[in-house]
PDB file of N, CA and C in Angstrom:
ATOM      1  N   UNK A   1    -298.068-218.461 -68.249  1.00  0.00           N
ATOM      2  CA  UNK A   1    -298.709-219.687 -68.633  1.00  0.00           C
ATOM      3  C   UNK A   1    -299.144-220.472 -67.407  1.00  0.00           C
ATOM      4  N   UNK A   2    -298.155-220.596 -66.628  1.00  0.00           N
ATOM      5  CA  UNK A   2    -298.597-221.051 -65.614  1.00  0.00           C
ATOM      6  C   UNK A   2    -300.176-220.394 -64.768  1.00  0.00           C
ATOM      7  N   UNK A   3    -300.100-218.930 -64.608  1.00  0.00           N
ATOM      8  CA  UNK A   3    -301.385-218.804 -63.956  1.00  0.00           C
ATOM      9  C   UNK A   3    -302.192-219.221 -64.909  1.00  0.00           C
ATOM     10  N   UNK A   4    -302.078-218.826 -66.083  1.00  0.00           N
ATOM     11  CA  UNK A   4    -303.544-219.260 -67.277  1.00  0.00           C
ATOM     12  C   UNK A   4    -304.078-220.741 -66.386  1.00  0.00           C
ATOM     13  N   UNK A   5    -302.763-221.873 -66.878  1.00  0.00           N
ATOM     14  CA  UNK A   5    -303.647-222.900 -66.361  1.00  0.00           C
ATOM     15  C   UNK A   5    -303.993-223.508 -65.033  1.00  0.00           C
ATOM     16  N   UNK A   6    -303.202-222.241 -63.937  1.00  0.00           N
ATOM     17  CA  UNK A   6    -304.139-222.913 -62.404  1.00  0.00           C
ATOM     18  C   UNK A   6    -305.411-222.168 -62.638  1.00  0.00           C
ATOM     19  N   UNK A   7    -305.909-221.354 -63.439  1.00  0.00           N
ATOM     20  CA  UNK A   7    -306.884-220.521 -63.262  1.00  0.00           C
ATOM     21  C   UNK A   7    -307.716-221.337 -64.030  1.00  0.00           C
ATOM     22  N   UNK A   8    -307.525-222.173 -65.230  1.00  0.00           N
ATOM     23  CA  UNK A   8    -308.347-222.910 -65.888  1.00  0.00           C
ATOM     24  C   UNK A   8    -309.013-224.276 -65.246  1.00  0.00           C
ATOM     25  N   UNK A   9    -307.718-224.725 -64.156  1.00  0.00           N
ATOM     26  CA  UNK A   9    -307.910-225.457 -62.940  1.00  0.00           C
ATOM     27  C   UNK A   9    -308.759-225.529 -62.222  1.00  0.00           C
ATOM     28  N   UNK A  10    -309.016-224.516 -61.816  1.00  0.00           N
ATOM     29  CA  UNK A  10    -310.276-223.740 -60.887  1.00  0.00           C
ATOM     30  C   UNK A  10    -311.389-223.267 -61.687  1.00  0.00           C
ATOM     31  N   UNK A  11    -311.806-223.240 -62.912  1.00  0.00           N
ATOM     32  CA  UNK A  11    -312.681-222.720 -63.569  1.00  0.00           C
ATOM     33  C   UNK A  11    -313.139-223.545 -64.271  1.00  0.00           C
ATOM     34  N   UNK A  12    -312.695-224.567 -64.409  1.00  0.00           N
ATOM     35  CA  UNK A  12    -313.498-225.314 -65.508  1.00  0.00           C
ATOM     36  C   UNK A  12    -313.181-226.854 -65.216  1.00  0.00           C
ATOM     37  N   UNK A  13    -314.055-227.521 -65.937  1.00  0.00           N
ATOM     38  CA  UNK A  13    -314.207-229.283 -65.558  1.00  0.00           C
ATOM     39  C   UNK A  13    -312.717-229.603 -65.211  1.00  0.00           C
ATOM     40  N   UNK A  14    -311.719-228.901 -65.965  1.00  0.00           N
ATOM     41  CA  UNK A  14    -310.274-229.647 -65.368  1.00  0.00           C
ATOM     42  C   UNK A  14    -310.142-229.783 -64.206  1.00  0.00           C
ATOM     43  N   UNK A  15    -310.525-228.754 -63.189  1.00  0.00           N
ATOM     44  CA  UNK A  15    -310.171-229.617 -61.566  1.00  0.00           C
ATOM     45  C   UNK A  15    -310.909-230.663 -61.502  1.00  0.00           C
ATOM     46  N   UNK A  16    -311.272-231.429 -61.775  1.00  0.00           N
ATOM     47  CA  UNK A  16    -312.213-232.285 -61.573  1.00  0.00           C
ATOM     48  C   UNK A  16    -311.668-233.908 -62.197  1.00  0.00           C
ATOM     49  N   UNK A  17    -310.348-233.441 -63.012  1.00  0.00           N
ATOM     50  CA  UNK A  17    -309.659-234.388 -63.700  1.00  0.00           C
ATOM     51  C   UNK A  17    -308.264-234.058 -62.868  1.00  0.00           C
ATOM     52  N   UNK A  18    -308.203-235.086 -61.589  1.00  0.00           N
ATOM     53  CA  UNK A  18    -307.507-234.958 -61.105  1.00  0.00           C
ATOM     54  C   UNK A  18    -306.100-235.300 -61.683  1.00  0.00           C
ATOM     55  N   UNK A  19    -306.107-236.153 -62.438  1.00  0.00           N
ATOM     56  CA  UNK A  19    -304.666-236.622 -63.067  1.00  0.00           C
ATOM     57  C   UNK A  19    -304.205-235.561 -64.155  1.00  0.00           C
ATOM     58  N   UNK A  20    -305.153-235.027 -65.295  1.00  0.00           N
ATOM     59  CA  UNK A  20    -304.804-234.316 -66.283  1.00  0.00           C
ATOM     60  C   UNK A  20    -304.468-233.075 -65.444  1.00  0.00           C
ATOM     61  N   UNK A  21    -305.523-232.320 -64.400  1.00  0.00           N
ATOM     62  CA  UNK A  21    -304.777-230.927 -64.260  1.00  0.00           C
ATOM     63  C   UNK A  21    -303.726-231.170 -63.385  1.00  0.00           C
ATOM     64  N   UNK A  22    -302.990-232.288 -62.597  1.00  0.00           N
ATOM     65  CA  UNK A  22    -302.234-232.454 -61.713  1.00  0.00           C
ATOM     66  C   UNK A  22    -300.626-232.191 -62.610  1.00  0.00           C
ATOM     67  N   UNK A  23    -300.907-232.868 -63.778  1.00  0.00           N
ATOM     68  CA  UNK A  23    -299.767-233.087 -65.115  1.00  0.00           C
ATOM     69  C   UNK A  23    -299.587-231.808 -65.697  1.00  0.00           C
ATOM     70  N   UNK A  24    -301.072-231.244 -65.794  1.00  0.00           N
ATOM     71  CA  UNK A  24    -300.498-229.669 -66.636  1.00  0.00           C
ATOM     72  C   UNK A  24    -300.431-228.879 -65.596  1.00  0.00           C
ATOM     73  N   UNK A  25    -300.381-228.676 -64.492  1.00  0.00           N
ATOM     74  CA  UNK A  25    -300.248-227.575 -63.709  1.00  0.00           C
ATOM     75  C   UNK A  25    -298.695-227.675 -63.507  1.00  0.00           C
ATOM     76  N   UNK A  26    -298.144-229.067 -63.111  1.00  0.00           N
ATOM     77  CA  UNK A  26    -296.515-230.372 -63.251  1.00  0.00           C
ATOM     78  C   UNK A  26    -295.471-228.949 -64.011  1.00  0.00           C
ATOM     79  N   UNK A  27    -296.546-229.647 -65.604  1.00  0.00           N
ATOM     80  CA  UNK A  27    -295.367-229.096 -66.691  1.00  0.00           C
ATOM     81  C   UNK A  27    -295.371-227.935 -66.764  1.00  0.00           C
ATOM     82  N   UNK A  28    -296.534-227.024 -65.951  1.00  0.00           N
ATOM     83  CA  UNK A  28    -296.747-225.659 -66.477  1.00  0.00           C
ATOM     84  C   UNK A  28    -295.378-224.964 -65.959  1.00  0.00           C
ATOM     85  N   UNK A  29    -295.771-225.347 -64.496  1.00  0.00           N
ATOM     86  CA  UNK A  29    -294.767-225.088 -63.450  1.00  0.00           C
ATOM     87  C   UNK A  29    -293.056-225.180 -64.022  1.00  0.00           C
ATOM     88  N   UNK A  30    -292.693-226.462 -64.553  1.00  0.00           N
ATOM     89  CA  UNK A  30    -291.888-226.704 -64.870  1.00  0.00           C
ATOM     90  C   UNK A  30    -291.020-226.255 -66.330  1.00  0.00           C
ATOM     91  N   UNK A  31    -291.865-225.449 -66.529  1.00  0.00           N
ATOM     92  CA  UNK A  31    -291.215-224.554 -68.379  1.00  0.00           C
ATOM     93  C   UNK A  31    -290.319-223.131 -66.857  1.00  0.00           C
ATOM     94  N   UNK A  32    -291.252-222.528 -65.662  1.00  0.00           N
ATOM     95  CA  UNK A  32    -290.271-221.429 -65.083  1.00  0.00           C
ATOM     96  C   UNK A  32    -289.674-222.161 -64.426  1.00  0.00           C
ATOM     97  N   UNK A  33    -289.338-223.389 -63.346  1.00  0.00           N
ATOM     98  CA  UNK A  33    -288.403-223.675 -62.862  1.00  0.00           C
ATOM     99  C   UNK A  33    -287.719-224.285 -63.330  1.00  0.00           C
ATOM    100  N   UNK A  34    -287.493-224.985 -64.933  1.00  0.00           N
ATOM    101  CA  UNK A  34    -286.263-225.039 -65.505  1.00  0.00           C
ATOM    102  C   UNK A  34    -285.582-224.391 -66.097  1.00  0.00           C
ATOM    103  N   UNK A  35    -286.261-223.242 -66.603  1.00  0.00           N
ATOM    104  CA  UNK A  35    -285.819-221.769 -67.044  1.00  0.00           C
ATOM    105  C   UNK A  35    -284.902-221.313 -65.735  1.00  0.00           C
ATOM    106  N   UNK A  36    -284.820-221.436 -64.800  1.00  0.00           N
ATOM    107  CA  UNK A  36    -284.585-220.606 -62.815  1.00  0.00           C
ATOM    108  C   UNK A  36    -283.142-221.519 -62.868  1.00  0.00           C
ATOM    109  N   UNK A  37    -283.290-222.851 -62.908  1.00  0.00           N
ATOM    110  CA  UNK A  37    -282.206-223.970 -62.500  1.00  0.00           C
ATOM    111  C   UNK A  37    -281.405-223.180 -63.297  1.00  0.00           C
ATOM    112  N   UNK A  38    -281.651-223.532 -64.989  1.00  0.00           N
ATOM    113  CA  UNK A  38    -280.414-223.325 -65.955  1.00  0.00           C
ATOM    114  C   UNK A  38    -279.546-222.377 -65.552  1.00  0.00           C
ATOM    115  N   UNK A  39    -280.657-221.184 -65.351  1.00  0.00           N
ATOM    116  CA  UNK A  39    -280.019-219.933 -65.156  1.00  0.00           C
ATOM    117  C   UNK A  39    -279.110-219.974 -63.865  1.00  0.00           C
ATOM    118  N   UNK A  40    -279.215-220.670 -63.162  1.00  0.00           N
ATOM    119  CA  UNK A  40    -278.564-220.560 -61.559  1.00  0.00           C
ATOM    120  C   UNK A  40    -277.424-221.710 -61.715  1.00  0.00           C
ATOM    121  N   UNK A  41    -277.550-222.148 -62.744  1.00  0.00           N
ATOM    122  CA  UNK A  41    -276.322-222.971 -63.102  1.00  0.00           C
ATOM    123  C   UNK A  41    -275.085-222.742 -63.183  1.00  0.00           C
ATOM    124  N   UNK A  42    -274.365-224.006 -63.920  1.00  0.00           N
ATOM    125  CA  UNK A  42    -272.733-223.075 -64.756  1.00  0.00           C
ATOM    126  C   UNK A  42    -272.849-222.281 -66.097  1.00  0.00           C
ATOM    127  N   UNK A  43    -273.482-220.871 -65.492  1.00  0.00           N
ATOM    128  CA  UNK A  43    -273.436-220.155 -66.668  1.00  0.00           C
ATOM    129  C   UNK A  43    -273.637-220.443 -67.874  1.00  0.00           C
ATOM    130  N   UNK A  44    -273.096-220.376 -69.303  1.00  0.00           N
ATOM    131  CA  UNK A  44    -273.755-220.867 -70.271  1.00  0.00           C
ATOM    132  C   UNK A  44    -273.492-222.176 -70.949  1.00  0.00           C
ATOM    133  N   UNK A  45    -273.039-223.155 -70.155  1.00  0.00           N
ATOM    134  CA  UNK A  45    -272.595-224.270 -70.379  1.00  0.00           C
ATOM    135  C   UNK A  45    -273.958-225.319 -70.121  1.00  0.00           C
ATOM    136  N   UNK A  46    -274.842-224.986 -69.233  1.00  0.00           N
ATOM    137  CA  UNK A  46    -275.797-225.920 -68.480  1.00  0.00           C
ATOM    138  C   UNK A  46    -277.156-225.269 -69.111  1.00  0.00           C
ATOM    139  N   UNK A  47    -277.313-223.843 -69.647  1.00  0.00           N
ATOM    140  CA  UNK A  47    -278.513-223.303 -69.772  1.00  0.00           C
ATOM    141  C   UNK A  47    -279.202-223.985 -70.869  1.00  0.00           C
ATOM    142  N   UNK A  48    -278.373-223.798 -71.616  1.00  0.00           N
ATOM    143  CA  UNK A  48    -279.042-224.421 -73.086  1.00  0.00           C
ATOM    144  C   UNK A  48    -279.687-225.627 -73.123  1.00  0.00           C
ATOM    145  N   UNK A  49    -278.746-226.364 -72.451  1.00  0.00           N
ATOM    146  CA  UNK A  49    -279.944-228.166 -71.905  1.00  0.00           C
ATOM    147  C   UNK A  49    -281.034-227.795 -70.741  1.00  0.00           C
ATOM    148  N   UNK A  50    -281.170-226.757 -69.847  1.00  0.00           N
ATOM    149  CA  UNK A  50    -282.527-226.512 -69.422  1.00  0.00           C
ATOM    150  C   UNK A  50    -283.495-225.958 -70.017  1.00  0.00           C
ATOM    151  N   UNK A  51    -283.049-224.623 -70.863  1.00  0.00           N
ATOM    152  CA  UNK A  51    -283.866-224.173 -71.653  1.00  0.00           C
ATOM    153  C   UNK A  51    -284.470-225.176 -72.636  1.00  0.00           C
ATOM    154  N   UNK A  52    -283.765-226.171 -73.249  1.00  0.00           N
ATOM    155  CA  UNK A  52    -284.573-227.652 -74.105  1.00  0.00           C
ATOM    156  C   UNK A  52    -285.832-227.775 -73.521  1.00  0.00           C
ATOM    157  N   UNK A  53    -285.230-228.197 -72.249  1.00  0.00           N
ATOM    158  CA  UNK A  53    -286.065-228.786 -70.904  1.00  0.00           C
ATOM    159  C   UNK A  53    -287.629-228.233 -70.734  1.00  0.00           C
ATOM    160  N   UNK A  54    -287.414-226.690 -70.472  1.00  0.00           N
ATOM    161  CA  UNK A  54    -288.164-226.107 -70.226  1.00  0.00           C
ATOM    162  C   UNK A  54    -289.043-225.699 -71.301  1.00  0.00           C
ATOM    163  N   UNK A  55    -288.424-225.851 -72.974  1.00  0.00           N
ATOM    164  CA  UNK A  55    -289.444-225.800 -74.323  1.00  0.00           C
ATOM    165  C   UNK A  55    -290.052-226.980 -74.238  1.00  0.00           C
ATOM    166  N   UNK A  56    -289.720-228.152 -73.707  1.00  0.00           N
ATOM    167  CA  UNK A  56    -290.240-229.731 -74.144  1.00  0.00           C
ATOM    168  C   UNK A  56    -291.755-229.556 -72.964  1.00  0.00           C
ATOM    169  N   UNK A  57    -291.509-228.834 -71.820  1.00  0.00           N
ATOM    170  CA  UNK A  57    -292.544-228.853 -71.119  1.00  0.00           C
ATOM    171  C   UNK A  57    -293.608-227.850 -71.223  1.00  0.00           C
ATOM    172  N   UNK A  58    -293.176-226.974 -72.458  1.00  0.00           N
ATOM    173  CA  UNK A  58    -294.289-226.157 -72.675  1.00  0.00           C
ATOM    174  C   UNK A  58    -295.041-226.736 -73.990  1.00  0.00           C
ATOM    175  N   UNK A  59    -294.335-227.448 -74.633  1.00  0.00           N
ATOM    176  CA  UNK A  59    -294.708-228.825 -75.556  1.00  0.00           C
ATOM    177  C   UNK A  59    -296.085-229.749 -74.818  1.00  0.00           C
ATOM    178  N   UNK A  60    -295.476-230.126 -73.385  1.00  0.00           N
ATOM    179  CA  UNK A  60    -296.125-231.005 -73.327  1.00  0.00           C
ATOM    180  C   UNK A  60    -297.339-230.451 -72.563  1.00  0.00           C
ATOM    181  N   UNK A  61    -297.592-228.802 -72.013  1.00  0.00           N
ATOM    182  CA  UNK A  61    -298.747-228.581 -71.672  1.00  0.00           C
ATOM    183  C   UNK A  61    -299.388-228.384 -72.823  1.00  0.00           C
ATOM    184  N   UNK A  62    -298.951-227.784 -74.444  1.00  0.00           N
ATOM    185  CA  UNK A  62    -300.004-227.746 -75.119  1.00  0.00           C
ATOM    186  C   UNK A  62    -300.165-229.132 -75.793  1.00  0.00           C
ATOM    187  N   UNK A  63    -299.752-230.562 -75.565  1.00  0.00           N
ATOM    188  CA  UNK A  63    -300.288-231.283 -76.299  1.00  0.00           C
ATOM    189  C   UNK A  63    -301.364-231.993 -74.945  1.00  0.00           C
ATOM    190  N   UNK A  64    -301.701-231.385 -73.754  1.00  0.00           N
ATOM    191  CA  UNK A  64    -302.500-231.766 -72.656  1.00  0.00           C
ATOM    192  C   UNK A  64    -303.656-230.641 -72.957  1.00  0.00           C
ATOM    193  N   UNK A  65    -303.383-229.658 -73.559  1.00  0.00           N
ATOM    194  CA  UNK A  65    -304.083-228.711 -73.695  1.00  0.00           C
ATOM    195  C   UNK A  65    -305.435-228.943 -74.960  1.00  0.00           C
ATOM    196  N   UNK A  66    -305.018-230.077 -75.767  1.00  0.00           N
ATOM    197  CA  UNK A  66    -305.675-230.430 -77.085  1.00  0.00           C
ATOM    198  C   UNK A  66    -306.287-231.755 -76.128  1.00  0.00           C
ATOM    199  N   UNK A  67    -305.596-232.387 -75.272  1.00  0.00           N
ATOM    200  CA  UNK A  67    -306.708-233.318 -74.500  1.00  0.00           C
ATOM    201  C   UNK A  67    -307.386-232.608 -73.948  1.00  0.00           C
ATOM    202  N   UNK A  68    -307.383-231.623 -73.102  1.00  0.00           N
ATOM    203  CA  UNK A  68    -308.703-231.456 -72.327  1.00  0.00           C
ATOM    204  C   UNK A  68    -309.976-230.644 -73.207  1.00  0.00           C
ATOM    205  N   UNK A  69    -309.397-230.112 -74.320  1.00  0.00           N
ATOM    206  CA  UNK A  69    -310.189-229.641 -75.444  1.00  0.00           C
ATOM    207  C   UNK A  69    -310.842-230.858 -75.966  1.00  0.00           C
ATOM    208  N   UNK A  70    -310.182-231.978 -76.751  1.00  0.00           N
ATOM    209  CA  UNK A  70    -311.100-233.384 -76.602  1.00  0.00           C
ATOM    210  C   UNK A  70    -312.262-234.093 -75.779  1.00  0.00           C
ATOM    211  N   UNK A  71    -311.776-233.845 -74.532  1.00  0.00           N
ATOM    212  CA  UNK A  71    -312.915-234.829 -73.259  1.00  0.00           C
ATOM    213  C   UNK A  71    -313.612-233.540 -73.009  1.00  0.00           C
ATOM    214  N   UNK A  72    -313.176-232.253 -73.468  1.00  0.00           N
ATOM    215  CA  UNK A  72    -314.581-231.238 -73.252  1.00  0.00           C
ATOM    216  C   UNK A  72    -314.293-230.736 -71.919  1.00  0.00           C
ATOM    217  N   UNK A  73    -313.318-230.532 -71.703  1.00  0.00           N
ATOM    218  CA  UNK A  73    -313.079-229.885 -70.731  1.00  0.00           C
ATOM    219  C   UNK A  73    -312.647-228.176 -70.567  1.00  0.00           C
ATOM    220  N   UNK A  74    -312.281-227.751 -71.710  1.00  0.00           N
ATOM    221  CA  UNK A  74    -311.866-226.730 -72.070  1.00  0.00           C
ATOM    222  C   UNK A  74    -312.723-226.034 -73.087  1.00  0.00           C
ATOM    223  N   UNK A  75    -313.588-224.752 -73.813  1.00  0.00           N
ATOM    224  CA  UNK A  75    -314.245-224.685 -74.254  1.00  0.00           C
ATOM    225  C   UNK A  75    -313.377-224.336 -75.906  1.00  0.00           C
ATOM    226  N   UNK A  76    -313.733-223.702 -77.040  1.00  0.00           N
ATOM    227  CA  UNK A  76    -312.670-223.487 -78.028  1.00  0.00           C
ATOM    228  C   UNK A  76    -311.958-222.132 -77.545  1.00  0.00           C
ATOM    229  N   UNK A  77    -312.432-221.512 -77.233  1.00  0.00           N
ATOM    230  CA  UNK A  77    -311.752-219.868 -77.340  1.00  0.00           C
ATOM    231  C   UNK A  77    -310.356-220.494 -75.727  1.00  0.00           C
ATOM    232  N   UNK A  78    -310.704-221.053 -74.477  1.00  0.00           N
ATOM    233  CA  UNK A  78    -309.949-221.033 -73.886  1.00  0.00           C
ATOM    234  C   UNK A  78    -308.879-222.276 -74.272  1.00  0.00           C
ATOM    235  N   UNK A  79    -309.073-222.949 -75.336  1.00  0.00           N
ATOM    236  CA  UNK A  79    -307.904-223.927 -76.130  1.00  0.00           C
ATOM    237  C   UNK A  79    -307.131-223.019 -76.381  1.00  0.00           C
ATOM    238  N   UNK A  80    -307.672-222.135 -77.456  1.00  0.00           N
ATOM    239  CA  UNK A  80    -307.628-221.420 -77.945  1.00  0.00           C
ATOM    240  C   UNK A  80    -306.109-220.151 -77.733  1.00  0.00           C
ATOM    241  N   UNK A  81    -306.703-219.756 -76.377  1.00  0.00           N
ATOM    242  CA  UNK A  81    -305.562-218.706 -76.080  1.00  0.00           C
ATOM    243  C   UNK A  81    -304.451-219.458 -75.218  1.00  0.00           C
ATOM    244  N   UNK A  82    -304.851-220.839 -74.331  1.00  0.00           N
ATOM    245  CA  UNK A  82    -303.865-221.357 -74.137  1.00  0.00           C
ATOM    246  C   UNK A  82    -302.550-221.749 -75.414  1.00  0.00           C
ATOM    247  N   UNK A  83    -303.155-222.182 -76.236  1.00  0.00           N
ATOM    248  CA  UNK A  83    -302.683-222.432 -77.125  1.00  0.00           C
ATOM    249  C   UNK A  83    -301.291-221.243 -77.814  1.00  0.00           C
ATOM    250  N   UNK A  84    -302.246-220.391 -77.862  1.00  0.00           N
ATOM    251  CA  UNK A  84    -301.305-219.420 -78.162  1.00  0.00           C
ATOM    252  C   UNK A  84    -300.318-218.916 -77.520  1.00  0.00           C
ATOM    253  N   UNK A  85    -301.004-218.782 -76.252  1.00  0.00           N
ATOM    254  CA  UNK A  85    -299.662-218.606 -75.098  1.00  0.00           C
ATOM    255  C   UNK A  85    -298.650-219.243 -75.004  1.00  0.00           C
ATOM    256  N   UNK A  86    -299.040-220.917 -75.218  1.00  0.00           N
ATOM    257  CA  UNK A  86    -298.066-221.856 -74.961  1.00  0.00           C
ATOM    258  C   UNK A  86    -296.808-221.711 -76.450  1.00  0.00           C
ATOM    259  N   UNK A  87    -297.632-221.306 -77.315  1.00  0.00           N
ATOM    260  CA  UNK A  87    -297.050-221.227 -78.737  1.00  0.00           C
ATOM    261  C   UNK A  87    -295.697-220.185 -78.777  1.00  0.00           C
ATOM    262  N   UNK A  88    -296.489-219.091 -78.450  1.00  0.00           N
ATOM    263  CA  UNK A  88    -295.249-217.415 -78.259  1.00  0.00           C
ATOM    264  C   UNK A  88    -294.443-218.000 -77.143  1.00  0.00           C
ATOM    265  N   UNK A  89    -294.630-218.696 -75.693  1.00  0.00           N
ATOM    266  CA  UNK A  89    -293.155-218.784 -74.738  1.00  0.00           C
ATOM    267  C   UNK A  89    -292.865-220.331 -75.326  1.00  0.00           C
ATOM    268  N   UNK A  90    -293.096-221.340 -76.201  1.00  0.00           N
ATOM    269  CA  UNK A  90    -292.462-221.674 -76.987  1.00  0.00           C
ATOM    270  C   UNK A  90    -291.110-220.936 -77.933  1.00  0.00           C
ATOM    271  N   UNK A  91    -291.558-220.025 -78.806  1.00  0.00           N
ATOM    272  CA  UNK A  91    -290.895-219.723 -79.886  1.00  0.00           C
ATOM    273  C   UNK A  91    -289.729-218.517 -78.734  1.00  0.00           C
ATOM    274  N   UNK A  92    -290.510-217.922 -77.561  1.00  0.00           N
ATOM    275  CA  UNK A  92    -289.283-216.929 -76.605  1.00  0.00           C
ATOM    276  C   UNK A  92    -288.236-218.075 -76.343  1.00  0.00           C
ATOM    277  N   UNK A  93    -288.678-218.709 -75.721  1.00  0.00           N
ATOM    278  CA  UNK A  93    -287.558-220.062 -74.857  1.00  0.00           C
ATOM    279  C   UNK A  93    -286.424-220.535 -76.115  1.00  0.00           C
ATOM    280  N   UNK A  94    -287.013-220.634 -77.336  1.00  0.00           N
ATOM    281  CA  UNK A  94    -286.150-221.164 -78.490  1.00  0.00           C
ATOM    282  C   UNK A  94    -285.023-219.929 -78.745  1.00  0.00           C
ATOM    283  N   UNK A  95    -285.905-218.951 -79.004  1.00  0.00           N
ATOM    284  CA  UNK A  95    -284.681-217.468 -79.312  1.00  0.00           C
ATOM    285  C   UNK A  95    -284.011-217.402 -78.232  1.00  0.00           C
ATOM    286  N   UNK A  96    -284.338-217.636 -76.710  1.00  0.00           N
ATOM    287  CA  UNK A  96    -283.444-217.132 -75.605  1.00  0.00           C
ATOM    288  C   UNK A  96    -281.768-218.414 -76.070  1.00  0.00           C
ATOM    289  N   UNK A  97    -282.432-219.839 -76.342  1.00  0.00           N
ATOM    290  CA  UNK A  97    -281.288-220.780 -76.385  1.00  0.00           C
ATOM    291  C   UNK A  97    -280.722-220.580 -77.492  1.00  0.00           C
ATOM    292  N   UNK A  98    -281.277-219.817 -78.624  1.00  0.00           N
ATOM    293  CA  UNK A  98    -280.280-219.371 -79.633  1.00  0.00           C
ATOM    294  C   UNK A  98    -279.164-218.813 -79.294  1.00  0.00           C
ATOM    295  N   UNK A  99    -279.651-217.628 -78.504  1.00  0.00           N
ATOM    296  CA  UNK A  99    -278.952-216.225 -78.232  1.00  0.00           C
ATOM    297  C   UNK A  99    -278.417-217.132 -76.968  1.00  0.00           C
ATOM    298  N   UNK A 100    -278.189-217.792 -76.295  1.00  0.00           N
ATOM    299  CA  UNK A 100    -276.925-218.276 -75.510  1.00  0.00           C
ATOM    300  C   UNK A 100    -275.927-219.120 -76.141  1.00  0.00           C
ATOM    301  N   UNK A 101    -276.624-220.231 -76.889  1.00  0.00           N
ATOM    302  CA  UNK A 101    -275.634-220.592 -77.759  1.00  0.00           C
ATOM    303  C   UNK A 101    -274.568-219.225 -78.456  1.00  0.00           C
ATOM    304  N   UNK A 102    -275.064-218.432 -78.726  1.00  0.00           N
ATOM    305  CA  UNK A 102    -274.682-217.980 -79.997  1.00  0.00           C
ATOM    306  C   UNK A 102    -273.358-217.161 -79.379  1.00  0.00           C
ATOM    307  N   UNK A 103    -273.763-216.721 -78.033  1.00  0.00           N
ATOM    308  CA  UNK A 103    -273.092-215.891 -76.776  1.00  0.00           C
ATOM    309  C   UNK A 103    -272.142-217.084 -76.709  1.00  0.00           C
ATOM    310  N   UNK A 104    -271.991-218.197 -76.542  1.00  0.00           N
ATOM    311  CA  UNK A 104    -270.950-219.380 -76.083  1.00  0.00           C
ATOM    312  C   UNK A 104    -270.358-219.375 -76.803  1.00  0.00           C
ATOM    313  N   UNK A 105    -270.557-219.550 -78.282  1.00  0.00           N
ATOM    314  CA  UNK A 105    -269.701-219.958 -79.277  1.00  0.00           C
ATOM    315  C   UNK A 105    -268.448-218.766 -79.470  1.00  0.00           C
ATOM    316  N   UNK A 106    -269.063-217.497 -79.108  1.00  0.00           N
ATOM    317  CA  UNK A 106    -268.340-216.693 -80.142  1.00  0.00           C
ATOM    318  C   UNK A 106    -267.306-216.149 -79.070  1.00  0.00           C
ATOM    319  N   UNK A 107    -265.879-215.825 -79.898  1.00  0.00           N
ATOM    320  CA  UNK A 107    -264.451-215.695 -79.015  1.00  0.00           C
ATOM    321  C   UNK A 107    -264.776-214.260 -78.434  1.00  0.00           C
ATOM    322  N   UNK A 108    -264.203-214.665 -77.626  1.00  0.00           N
ATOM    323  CA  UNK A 108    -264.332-213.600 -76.138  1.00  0.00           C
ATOM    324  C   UNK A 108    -263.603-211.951 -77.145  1.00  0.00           C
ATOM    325  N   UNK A 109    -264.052-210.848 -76.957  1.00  0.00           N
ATOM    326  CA  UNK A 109    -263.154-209.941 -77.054  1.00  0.00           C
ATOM    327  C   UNK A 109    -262.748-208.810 -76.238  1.00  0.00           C
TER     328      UNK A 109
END
């Protein structure tokens, strides 16, 4: 996700919106390096509140992603697959914090 949107950065009216691509390139960045922290954390005690972290910021590139589709910065098809991208490592990031929760809860054997 992240390359999608430095590449959309460079390709289209968004570099040119210095504040909007400065924010989504921010959060893009920030869905893998809070995914990196959690993981380098205290094991599965800390992951699950980064992994949040890191779904809320793939949240917030696709609701930046429907602005730059608004001011016309983005055409439909490249909303489009951002969209989707952002959608599927949405729904991965949710199953990964399932499956640690689910790993925490259950008694050691």
């Amino acid at each position: 996700m992240a390359r999608e949107v430095y590449r959309l950065a460079r390709e289209t009216p968004l570099g040119r919106d210095f504040k909007l691509r400065d924010q989504m390139c921010d959060a893009a960045v920030s869905v893998m390096s809070n995914i990196a922290e959690g993981f380098e954390r205290d094991g599965d005690r800390e992951f699950p509140h980064f992994l949040s972290i890191a779904k809320a910021s793939c949240g917030e590139v696709r609701s930046q992603n429907y602005v730059a589709l608004d001011i016309g910065h983005f055409s439909d098809e490249e909303f489009a697959a951002l969209r989707s991208r952002c959608e599927r490592i949405s729904r991965m990031i949710a199953a990964l914090r399932t499956a640690v929760l689910r790993r925490r809860s259950d008694p050691p054997r």
